[in-house]
PDB file of N, CA and C in Angstrom:
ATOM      1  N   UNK A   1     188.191  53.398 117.360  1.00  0.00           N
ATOM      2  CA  UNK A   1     189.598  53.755 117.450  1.00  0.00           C
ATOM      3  C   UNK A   1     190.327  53.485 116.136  1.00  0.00           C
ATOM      4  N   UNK A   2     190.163  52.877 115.404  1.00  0.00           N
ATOM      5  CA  UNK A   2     190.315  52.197 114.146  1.00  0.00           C
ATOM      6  C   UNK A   2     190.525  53.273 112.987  1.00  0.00           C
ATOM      7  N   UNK A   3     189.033  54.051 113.268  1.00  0.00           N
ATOM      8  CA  UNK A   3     188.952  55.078 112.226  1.00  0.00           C
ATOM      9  C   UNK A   3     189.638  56.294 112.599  1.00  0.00           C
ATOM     10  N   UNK A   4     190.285  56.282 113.484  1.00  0.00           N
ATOM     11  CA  UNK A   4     191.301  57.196 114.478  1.00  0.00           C
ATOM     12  C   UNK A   4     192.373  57.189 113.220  1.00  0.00           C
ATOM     13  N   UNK A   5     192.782  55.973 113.490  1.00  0.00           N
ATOM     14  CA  UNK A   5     193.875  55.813 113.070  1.00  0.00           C
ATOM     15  C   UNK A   5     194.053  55.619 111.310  1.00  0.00           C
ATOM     16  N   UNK A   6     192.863  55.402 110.554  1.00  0.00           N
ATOM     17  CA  UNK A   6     192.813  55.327 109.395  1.00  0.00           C
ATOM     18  C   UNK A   6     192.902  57.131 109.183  1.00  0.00           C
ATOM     19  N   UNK A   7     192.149  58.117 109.833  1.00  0.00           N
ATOM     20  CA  UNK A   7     191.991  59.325 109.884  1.00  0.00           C
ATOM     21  C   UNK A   7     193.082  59.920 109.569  1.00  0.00           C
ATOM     22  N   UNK A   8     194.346  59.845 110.573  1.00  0.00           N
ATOM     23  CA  UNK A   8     195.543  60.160 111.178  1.00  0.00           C
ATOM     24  C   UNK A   8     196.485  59.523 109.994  1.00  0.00           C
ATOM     25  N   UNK A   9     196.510  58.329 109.274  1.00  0.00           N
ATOM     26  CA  UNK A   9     197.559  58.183 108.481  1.00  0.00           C
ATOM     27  C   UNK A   9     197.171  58.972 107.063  1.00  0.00           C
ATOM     28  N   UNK A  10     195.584  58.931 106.389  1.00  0.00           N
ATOM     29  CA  UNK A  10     195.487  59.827 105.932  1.00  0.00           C
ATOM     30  C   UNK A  10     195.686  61.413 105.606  1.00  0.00           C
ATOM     31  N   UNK A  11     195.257  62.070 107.038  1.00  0.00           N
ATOM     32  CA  UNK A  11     195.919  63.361 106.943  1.00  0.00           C
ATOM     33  C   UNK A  11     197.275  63.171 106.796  1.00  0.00           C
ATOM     34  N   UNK A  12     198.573  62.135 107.243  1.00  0.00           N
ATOM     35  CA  UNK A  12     199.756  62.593 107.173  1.00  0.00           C
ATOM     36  C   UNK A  12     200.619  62.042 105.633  1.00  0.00           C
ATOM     37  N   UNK A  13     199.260  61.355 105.122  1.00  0.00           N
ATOM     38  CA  UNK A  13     199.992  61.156 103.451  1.00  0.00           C
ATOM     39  C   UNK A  13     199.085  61.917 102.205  1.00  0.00           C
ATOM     40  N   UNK A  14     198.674  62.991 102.864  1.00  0.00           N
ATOM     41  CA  UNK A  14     197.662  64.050 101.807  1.00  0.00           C
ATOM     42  C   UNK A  14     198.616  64.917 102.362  1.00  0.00           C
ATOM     43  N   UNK A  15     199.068  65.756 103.631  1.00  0.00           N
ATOM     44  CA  UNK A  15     200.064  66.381 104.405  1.00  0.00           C
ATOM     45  C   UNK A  15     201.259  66.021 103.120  1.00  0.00           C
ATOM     46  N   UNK A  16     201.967  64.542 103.241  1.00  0.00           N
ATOM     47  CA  UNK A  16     203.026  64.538 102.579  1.00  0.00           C
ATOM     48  C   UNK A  16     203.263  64.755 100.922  1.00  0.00           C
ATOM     49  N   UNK A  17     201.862  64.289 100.606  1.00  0.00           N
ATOM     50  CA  UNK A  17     201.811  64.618  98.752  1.00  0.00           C
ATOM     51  C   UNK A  17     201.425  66.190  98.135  1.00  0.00           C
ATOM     52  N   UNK A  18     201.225  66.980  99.329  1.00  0.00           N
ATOM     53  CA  UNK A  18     200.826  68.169  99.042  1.00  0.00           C
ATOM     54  C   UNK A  18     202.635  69.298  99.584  1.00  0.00           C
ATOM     55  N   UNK A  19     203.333  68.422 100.222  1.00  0.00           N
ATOM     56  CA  UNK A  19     204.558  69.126 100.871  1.00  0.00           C
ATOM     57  C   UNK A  19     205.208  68.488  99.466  1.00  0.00           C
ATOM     58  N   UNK A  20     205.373  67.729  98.892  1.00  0.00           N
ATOM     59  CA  UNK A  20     205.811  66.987  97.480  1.00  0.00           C
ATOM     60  C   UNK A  20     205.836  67.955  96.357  1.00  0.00           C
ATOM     61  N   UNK A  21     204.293  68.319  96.213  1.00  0.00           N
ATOM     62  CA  UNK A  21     204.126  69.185  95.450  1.00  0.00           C
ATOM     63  C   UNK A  21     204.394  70.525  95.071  1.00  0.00           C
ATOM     64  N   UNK A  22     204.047  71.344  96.369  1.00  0.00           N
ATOM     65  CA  UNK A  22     204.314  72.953  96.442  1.00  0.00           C
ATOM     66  C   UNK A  22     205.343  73.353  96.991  1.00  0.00           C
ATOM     67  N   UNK A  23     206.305  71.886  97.596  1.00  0.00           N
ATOM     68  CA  UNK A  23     207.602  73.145  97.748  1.00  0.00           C
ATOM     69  C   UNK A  23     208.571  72.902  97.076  1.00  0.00           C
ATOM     70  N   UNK A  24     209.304  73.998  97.017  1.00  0.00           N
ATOM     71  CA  UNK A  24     210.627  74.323  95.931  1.00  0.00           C
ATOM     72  C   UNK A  24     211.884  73.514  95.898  1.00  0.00           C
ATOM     73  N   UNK A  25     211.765  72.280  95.694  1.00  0.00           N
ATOM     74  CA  UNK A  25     212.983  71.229  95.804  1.00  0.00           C
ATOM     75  C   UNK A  25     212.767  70.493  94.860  1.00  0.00           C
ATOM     76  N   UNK A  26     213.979  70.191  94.145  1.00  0.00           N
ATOM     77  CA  UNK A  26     213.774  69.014  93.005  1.00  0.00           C
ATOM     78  C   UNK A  26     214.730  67.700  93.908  1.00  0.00           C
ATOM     79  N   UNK A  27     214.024  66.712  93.258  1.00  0.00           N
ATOM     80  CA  UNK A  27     214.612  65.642  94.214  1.00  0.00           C
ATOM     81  C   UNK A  27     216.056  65.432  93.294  1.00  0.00           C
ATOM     82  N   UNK A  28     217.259  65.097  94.011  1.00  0.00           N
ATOM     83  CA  UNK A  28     218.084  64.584  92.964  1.00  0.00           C
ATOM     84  C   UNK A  28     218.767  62.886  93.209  1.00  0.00           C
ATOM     85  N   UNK A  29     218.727  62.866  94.271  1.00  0.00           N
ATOM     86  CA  UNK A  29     219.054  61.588  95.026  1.00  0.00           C
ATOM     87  C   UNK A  29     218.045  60.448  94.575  1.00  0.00           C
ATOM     88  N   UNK A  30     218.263  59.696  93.518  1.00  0.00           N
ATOM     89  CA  UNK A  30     217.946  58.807  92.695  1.00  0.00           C
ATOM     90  C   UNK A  30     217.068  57.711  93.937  1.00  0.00           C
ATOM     91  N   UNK A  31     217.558  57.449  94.999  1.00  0.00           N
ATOM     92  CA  UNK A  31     216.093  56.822  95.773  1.00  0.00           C
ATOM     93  C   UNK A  31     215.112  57.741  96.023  1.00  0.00           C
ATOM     94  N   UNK A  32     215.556  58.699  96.445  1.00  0.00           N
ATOM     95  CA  UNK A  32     214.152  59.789  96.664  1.00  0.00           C
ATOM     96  C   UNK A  32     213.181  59.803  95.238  1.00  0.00           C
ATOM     97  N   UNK A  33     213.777  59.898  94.209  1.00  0.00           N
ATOM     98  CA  UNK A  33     213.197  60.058  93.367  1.00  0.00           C
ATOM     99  C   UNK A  33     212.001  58.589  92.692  1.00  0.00           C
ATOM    100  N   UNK A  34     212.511  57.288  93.625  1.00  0.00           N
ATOM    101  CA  UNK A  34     212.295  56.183  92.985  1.00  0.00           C
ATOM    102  C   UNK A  34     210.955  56.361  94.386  1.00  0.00           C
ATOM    103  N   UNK A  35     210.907  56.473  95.688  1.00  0.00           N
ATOM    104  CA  UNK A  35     210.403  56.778  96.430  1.00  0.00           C
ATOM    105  C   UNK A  35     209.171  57.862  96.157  1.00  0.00           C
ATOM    106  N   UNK A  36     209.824  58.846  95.587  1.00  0.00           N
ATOM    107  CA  UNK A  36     208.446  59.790  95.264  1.00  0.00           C
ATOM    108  C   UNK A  36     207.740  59.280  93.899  1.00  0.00           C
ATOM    109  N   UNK A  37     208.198  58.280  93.671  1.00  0.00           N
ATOM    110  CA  UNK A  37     207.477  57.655  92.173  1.00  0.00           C
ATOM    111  C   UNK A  37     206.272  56.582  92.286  1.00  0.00           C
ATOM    112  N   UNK A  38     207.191  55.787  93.719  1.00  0.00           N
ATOM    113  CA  UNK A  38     206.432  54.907  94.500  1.00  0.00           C
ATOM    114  C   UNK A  38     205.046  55.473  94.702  1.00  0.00           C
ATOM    115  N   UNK A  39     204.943  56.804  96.153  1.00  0.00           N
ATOM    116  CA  UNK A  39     204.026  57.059  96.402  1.00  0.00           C
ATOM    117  C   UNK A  39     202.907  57.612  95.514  1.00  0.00           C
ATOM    118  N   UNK A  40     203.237  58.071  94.724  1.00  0.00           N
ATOM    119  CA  UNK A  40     201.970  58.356  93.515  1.00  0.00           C
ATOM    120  C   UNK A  40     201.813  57.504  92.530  1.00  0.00           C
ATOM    121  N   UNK A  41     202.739  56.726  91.975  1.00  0.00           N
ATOM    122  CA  UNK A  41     202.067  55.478  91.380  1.00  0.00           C
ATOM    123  C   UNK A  41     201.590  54.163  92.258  1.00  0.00           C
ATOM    124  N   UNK A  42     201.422  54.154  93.499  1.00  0.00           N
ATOM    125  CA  UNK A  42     200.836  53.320  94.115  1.00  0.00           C
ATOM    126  C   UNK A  42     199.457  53.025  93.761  1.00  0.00           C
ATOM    127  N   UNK A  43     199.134  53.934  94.370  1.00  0.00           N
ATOM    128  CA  UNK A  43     197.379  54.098  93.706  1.00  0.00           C
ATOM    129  C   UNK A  43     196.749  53.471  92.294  1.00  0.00           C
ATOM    130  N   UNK A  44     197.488  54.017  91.570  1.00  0.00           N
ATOM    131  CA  UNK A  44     197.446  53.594  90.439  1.00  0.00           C
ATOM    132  C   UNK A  44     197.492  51.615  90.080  1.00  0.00           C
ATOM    133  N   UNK A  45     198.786  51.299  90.366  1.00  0.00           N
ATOM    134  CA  UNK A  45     199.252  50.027  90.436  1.00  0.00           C
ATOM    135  C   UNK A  45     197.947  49.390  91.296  1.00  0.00           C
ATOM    136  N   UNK A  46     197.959  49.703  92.476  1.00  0.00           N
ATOM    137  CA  UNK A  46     196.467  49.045  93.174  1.00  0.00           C
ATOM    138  C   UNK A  46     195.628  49.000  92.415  1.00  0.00           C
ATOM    139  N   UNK A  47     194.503  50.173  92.124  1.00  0.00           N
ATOM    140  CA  UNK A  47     193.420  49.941  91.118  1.00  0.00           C
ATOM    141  C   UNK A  47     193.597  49.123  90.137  1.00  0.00           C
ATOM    142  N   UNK A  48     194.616  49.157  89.195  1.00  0.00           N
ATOM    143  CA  UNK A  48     195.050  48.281  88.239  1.00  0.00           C
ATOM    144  C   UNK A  48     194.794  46.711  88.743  1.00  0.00           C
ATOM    145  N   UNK A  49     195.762  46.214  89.704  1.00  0.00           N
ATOM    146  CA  UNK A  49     195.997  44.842  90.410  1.00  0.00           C
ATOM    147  C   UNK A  49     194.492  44.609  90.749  1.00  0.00           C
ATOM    148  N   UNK A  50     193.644  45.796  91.235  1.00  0.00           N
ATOM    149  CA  UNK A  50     192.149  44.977  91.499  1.00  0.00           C
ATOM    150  C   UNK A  50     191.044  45.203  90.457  1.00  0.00           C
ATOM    151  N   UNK A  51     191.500  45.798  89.000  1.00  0.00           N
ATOM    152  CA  UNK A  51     190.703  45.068  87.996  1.00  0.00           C
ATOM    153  C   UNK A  51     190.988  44.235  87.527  1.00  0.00           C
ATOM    154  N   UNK A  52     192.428  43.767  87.544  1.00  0.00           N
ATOM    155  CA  UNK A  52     192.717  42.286  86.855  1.00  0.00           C
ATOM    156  C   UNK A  52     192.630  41.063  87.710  1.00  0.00           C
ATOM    157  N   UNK A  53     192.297  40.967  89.091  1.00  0.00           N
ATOM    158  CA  UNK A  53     192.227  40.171  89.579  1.00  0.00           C
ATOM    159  C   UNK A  53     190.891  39.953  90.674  1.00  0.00           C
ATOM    160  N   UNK A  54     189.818  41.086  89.759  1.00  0.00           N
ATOM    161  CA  UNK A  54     188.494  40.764  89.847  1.00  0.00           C
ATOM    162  C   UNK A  54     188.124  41.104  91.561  1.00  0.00           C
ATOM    163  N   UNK A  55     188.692  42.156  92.478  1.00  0.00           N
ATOM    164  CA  UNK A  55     187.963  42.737  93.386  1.00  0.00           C
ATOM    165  C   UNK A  55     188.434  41.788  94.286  1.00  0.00           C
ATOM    166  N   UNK A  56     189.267  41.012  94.582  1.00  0.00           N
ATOM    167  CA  UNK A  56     189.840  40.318  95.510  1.00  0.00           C
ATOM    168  C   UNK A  56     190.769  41.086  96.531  1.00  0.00           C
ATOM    169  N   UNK A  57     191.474  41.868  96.199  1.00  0.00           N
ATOM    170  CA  UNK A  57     191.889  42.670  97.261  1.00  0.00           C
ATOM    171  C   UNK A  57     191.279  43.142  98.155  1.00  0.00           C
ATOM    172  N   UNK A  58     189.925  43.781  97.551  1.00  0.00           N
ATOM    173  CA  UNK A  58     189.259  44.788  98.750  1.00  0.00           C
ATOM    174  C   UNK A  58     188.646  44.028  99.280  1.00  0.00           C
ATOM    175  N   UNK A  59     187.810  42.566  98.613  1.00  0.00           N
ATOM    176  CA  UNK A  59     187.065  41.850  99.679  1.00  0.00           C
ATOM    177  C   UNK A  59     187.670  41.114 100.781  1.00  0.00           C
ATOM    178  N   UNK A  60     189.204  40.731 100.353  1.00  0.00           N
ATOM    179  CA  UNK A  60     190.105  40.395 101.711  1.00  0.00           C
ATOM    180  C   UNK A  60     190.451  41.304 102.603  1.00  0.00           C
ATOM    181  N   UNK A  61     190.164  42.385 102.269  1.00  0.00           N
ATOM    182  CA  UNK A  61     190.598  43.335 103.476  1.00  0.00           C
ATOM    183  C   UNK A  61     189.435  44.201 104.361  1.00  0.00           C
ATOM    184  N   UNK A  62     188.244  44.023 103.351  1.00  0.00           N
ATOM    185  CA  UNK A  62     187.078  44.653 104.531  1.00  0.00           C
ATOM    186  C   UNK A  62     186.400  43.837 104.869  1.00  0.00           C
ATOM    187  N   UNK A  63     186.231  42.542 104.369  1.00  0.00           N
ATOM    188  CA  UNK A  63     185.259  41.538 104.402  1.00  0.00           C
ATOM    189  C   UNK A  63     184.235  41.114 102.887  1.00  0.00           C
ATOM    190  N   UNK A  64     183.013  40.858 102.743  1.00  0.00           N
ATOM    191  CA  UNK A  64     182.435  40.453 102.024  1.00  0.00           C
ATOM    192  C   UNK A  64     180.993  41.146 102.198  1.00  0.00           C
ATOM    193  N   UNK A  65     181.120  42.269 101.699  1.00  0.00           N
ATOM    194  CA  UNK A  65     179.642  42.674 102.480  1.00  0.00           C
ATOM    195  C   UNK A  65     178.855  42.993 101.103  1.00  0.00           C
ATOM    196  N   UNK A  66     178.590  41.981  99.941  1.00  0.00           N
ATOM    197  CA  UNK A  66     177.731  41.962  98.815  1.00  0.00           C
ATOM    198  C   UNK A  66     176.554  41.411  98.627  1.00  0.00           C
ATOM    199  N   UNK A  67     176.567  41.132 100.512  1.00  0.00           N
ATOM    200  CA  UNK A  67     174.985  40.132 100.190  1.00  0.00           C
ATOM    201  C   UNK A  67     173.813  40.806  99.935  1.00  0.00           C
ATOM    202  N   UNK A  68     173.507  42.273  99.841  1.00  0.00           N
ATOM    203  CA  UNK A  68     172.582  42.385  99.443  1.00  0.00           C
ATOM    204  C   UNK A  68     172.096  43.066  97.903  1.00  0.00           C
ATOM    205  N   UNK A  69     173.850  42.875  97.279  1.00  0.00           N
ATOM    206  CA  UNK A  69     173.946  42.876  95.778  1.00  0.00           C
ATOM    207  C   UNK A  69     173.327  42.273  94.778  1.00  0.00           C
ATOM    208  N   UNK A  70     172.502  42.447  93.758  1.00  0.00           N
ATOM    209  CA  UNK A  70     171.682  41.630  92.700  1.00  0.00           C
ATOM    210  C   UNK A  70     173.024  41.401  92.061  1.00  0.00           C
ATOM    211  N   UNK A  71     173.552  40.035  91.729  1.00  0.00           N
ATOM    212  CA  UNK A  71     174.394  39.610  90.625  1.00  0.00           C
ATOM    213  C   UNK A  71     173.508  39.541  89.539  1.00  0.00           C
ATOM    214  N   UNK A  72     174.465  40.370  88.136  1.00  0.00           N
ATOM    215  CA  UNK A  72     173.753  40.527  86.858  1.00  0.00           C
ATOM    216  C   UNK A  72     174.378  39.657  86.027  1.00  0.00           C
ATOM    217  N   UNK A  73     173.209  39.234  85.149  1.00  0.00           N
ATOM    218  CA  UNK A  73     173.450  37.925  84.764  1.00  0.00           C
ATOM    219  C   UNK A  73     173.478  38.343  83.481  1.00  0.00           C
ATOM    220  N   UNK A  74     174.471  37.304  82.063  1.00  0.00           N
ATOM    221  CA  UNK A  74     174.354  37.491  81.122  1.00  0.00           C
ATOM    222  C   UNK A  74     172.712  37.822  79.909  1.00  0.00           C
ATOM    223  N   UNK A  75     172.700  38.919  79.322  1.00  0.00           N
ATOM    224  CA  UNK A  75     170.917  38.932  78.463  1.00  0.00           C
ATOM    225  C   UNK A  75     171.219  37.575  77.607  1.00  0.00           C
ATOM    226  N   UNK A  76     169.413  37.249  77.424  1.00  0.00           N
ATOM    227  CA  UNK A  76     169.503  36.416  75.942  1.00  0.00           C
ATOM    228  C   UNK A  76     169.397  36.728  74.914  1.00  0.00           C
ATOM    229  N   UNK A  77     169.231  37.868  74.992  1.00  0.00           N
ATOM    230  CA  UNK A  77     169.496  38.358  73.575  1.00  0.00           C
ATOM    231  C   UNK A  77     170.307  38.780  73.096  1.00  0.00           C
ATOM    232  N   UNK A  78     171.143  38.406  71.181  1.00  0.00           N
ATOM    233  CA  UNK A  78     171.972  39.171  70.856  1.00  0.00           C
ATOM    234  C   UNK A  78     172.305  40.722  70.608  1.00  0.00           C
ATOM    235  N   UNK A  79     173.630  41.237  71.300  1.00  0.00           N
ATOM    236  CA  UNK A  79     173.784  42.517  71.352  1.00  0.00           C
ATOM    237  C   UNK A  79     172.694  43.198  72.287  1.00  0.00           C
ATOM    238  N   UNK A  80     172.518  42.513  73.542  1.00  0.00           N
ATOM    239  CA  UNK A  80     171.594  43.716  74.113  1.00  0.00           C
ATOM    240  C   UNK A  80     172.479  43.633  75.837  1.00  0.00           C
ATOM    241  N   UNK A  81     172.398  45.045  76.397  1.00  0.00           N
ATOM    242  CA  UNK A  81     173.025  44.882  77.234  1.00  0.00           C
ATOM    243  C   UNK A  81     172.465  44.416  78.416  1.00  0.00           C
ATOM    244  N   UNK A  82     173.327  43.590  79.277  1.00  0.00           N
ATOM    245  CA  UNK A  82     173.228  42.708  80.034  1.00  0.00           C
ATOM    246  C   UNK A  82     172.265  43.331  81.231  1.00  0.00           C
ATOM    247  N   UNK A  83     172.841  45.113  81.279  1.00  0.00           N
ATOM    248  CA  UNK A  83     171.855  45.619  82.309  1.00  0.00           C
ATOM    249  C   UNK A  83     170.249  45.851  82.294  1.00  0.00           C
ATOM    250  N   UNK A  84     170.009  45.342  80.527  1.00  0.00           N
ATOM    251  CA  UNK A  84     168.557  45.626  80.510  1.00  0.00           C
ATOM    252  C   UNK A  84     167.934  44.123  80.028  1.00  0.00           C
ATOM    253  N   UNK A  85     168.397  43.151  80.636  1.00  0.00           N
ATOM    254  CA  UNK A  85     167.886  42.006  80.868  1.00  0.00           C
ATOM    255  C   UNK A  85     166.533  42.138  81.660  1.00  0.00           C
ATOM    256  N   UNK A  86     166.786  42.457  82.457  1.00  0.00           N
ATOM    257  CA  UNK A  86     165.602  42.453  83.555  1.00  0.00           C
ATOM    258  C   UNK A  86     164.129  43.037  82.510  1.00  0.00           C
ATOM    259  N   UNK A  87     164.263  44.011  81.683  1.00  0.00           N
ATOM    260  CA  UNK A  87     163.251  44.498  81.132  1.00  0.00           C
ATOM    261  C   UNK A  87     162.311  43.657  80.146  1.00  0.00           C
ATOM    262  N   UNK A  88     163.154  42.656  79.762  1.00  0.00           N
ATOM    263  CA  UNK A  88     162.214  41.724  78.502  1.00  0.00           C
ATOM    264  C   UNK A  88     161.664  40.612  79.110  1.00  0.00           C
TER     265      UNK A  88
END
């Protein structure tokens, strides 16, 4: 039921950013305008807030489900990248 409802608010804010877009109104009413600034820089501001604060958002909100993630560890060697540690 959950994904009902994740479903349902989706269609009605892809619904609202696409009625934003293609129809013929300029906003002039200075909250509307601070409002339609909101909803598309949201996204933005989020992603931002969860690279600087290292993925903490999303793991508080779905849970922790990295256990079967290899954490990559710094190489020992200089200038080599960390992802081809495993190879030497």
């Amino acid at each position: 039921m959950k994904t009902v409802y994740w479903f349902l608010l989706s269609a009605i804010l892809t619904g609202l950013a696409f009625w934003f877009v293609v129809s013929p109104w300029y906003p002039r009413n200075p909250i509307a305008v601070f409002l339609i600034t909101a909803f598309f820089g949201a996204p933005s501001i989020g992603g931002a807030l969860d690279v600087i604060y290292g993925h903490s958002f999303r793991k508080a909100s779905i849970g922790n489900h990295t256990s079967g993630v290899k954490k990559i560890t710094p190489s020992r060697h200089r200038g080599q990248s960390p992802l081809c540690s495993s190879i030497v």
